[in-house]
Protein backbone atom coordinates (compact mmCIF):
# COMPACT_ATOMS: atom_id res chain seq x y z
CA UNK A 1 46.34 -14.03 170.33
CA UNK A 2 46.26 -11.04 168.66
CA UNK A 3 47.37 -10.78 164.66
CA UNK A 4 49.91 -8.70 165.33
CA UNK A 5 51.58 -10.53 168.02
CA UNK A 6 50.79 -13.68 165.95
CA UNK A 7 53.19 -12.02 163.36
CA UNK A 8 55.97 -10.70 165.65
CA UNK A 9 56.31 -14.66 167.00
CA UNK A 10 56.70 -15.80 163.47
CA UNK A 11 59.16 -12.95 162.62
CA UNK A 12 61.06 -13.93 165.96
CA UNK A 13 60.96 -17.98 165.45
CA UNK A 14 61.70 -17.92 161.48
CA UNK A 15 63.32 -14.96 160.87
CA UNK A 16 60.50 -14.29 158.90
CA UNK A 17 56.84 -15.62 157.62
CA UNK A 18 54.97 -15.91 154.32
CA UNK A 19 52.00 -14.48 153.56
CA UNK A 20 49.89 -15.98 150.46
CA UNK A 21 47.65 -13.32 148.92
CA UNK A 22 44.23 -14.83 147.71
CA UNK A 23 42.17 -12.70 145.43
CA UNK A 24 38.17 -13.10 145.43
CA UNK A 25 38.41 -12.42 141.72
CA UNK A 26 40.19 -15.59 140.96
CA UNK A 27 39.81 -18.17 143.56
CA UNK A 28 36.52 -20.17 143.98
CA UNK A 29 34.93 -20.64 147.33
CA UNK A 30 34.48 -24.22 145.78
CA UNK A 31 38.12 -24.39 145.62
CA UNK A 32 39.05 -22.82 149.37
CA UNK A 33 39.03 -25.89 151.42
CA UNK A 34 41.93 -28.13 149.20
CA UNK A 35 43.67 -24.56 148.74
CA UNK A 36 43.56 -23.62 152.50
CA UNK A 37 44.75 -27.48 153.44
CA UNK A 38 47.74 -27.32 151.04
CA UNK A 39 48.93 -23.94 152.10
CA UNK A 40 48.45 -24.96 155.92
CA UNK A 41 50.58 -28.82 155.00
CA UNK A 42 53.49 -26.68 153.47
CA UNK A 43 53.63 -24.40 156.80
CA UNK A 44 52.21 -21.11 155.12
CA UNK A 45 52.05 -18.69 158.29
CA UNK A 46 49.09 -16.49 157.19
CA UNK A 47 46.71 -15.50 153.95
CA UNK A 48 45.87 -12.17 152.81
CA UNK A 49 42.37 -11.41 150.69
CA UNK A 50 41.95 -8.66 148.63
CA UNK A 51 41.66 -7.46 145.31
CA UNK A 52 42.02 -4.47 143.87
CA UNK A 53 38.96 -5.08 142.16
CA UNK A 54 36.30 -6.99 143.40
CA UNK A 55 33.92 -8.16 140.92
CA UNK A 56 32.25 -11.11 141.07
CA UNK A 57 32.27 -12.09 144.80
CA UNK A 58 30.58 -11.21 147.95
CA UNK A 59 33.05 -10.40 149.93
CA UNK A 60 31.95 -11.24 153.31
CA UNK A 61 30.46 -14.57 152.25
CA UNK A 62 34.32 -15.47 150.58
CA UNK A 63 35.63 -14.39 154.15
CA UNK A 64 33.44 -16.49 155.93
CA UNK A 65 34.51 -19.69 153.81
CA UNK A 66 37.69 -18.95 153.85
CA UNK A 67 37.51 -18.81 157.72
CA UNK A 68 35.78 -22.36 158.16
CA UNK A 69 38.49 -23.55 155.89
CA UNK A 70 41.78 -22.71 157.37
CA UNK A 71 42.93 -22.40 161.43
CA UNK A 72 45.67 -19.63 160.01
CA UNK A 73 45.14 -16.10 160.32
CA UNK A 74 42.94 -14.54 157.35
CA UNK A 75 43.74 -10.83 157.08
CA UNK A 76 42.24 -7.95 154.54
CA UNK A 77 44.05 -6.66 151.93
CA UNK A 78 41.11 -4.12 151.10
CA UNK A 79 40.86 -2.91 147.64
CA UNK A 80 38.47 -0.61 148.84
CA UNK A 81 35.95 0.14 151.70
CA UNK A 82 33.98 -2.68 150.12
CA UNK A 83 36.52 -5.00 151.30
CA UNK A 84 35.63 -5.28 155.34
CA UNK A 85 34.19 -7.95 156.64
CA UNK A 86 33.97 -8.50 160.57
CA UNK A 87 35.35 -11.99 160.01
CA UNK A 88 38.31 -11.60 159.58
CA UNK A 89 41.23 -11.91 161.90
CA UNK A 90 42.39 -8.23 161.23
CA UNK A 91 43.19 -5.66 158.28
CA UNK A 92 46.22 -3.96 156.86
CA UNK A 93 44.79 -0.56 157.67
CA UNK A 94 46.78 0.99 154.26
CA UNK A 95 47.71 4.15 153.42
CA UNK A 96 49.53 4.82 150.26
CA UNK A 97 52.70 6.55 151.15
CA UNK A 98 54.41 6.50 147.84
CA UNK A 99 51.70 8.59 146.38
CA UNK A 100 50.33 11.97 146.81
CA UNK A 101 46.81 11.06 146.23
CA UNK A 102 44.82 12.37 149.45
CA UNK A 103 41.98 9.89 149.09
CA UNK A 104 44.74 6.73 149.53
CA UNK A 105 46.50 9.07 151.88
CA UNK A 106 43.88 9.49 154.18
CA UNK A 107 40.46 10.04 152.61
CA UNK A 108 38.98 6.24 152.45
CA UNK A 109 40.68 5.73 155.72
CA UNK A 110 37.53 8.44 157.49
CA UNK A 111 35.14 6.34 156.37
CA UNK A 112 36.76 3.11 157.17
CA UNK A 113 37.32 3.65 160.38
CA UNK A 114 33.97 3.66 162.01
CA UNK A 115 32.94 0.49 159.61
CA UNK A 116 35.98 -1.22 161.30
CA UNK A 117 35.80 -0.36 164.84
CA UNK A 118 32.26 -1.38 164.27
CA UNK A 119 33.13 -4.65 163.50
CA UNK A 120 35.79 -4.71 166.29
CA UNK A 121 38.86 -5.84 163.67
CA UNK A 122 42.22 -5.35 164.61
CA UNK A 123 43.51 -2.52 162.56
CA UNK A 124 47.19 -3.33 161.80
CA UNK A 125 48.18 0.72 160.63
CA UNK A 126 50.33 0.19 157.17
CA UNK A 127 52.43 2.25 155.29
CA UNK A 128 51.90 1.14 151.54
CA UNK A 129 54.58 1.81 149.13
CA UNK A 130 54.08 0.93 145.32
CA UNK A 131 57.17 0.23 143.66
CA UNK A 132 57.72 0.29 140.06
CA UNK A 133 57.90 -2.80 138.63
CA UNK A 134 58.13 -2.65 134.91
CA UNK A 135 54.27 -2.24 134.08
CA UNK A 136 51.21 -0.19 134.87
CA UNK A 137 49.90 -2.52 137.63
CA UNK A 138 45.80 -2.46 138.58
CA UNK A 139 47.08 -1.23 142.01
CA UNK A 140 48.37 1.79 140.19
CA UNK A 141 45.57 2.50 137.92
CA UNK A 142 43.06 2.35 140.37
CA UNK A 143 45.08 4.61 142.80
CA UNK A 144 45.96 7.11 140.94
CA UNK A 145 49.25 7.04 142.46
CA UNK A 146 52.61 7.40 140.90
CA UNK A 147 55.13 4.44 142.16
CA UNK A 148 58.33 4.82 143.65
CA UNK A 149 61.41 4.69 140.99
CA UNK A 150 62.78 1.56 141.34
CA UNK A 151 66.46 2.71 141.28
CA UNK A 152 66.06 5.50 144.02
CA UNK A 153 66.40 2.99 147.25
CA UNK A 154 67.29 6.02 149.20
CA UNK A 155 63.46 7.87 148.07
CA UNK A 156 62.17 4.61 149.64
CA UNK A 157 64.38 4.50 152.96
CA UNK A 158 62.99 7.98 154.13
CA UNK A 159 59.54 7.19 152.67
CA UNK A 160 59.14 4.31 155.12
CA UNK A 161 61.23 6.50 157.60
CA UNK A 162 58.11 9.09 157.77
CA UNK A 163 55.72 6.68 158.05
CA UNK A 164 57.47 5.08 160.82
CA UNK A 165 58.03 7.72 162.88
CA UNK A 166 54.12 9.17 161.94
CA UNK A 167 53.55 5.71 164.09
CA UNK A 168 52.57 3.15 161.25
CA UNK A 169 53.59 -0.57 162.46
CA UNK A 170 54.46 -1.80 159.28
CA UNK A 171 55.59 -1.20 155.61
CA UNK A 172 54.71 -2.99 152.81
CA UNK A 173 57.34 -2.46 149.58
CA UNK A 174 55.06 -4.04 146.89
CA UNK A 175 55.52 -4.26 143.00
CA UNK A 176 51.71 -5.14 142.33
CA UNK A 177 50.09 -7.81 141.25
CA UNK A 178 51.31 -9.68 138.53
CA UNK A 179 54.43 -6.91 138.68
CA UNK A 180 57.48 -7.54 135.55
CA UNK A 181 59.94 -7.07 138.37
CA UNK A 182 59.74 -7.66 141.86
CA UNK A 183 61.01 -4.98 144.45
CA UNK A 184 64.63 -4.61 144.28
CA UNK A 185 66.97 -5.84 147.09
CA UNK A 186 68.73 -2.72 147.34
CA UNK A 187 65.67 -0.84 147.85
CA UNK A 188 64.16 -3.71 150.56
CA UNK A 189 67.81 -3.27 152.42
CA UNK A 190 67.66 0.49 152.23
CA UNK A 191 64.02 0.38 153.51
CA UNK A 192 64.99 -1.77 156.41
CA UNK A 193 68.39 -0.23 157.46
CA UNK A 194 66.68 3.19 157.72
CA UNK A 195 63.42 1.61 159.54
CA UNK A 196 63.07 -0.76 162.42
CA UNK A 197 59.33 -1.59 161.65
CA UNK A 198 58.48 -4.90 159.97
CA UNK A 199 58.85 -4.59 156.31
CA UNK A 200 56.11 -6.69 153.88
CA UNK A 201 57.27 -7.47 150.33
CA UNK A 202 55.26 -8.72 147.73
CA UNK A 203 54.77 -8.45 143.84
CA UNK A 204 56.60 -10.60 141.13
CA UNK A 205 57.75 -12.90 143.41
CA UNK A 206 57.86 -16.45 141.66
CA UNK A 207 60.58 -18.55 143.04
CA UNK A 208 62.30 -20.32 146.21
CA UNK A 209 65.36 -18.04 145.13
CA UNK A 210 63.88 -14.65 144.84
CA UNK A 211 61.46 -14.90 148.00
CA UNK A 212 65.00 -16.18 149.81
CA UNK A 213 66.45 -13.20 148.45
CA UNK A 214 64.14 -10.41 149.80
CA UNK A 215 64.30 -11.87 153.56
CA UNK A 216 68.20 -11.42 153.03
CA UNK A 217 67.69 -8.28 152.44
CA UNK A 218 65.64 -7.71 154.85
CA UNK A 219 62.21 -8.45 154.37
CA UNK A 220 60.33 -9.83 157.90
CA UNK A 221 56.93 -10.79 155.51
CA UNK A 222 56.74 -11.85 152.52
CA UNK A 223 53.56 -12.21 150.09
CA UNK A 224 52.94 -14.39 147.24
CA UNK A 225 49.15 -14.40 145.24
CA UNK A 226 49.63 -14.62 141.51
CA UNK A 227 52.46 -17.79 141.46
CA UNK A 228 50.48 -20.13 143.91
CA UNK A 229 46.93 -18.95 142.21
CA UNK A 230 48.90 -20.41 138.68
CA UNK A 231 50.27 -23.02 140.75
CA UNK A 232 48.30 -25.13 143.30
CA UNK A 233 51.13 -27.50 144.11
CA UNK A 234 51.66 -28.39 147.50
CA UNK A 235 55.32 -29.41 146.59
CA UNK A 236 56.24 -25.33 145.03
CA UNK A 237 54.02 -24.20 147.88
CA UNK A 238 56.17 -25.81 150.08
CA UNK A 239 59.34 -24.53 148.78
CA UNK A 240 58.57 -21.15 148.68
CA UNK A 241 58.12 -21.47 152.43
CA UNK A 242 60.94 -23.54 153.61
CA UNK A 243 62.84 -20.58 151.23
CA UNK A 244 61.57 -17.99 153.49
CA UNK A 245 61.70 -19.23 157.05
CA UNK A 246 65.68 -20.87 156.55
CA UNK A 247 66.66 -17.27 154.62
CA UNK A 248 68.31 -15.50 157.57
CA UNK A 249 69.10 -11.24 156.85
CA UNK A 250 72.51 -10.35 156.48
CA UNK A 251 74.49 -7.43 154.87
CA UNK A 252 74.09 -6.61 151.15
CA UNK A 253 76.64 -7.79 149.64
CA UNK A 254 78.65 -9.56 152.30
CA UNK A 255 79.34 -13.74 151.36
């Protein structure tokens, strides 16, 4: 099955899915197997792996464990061109929207390209959107990109509006990692009132509650690294899930 139909059914079944984000940087291929078996026992639907810098890893090699560890979908979250490995299941093919940086735009994306049809990956196309989130996130910095204000929900809304109808099949609204303040409902119901895409959401998201929260408001993914990295608890990882497949969207502010 392909990734992205892999996705859609999880979308369709529990209203939406989970994604845990594992960085290179700060998970041990030592420590993949018991990390890949919790997330799998507490019904994690898929892991992301990327990092925005990747420094003491080879990132093929972390791939590959990660693969013989877990039967769920592994899918790139590349940092950079550095980040492709033919192993995994498929990659966010990202371009950041929110900025005006041409190289994040479409630049890296030239030379990507040929390195993943090469390795016959399943390019998921991705509209990135940093959102401000109270601090300058490594996301940011590295980017060069300015984030979206967090209190202009309607900037956002035609942001992802553009990329959808420039054919991108997703949008990810994320604060960065280790964000102050995740993405704001009002800007995650804005985004997917205006868009009928699947919408990602990820950064600063810590608890049962708030990951609840953004599938409310219409999240259909949503991504958690830095909390379960802190937190290897089978228990919290557990929660977080169950919070996210029972959250069904409704309107903003309705009871």
């Amino acid at each position: 099955m392909l990734t992205q139909d892999y996705l859609k059914k999880t979308i369709d079944e529990k209203g939406a899915g989970l994604l845990v984000l594992v960085d290179p940087d700060r998970l041990d291929e030592h420590q993949l197997p018991r990390f890949a078996q919790l997330c799998e026992d507490a019904e994690v639907d898929a892991f992301l792996v990327g990092s925005s810098i990747l420094v003491q890893q080879d990132f093929d090699d972390f791939v590959c464990s990660f693969k013989s560890a877990t039967s769920l979908p592994v899918i790139g979250f590349p940092g950079s061109i550095n980040q492709i490995s033919a192993s995994l299941d498929a990659i966010l093919f990202l371009s950041i929207i929110s900025g005006r940086n041409p190289e994040y735009l479409f630049g890296q994306h030239v030379h990507a390209a040929p390195i993943i049809q090469r390795a016959e990956l399943e390019a998921l196309s991705t509209g990135y959107m940093l959102i401000e989130s109270g601090r300058l996130t490594t996301a940011q910095y590295i980017s060069g990109s300015l984030p979206l204000p967090r209190n202009k929900p309607e900037v956002a809304a035609a942001t992802g509006l553009a990329a959808q109808m420039m054919g991108m099949k997703y949008l990810f609204a994320d604060g960065g990692s280790g964000a102050d303040e995740s993405v704001p409902e009002e800007m995650i119901f804005a985004i997917s009132e205006s868009c009928s895409i699947p919408l990602i959401v990820g950064g600063g998201i810590s608890s049962p509650i708030q990951a609840s929260r953004k599938v409310q408001a219409g999240a259909s993914l949503v991504v958690i690294g830095n909390a379960i990295e802190d937190r290897v608890d089978g228990g919290y990882i557990k929660e977080l899930a169950s919070a996210v497949h029972v959250a069904v969207p409704r309107p903003m502010g309705s009871d």
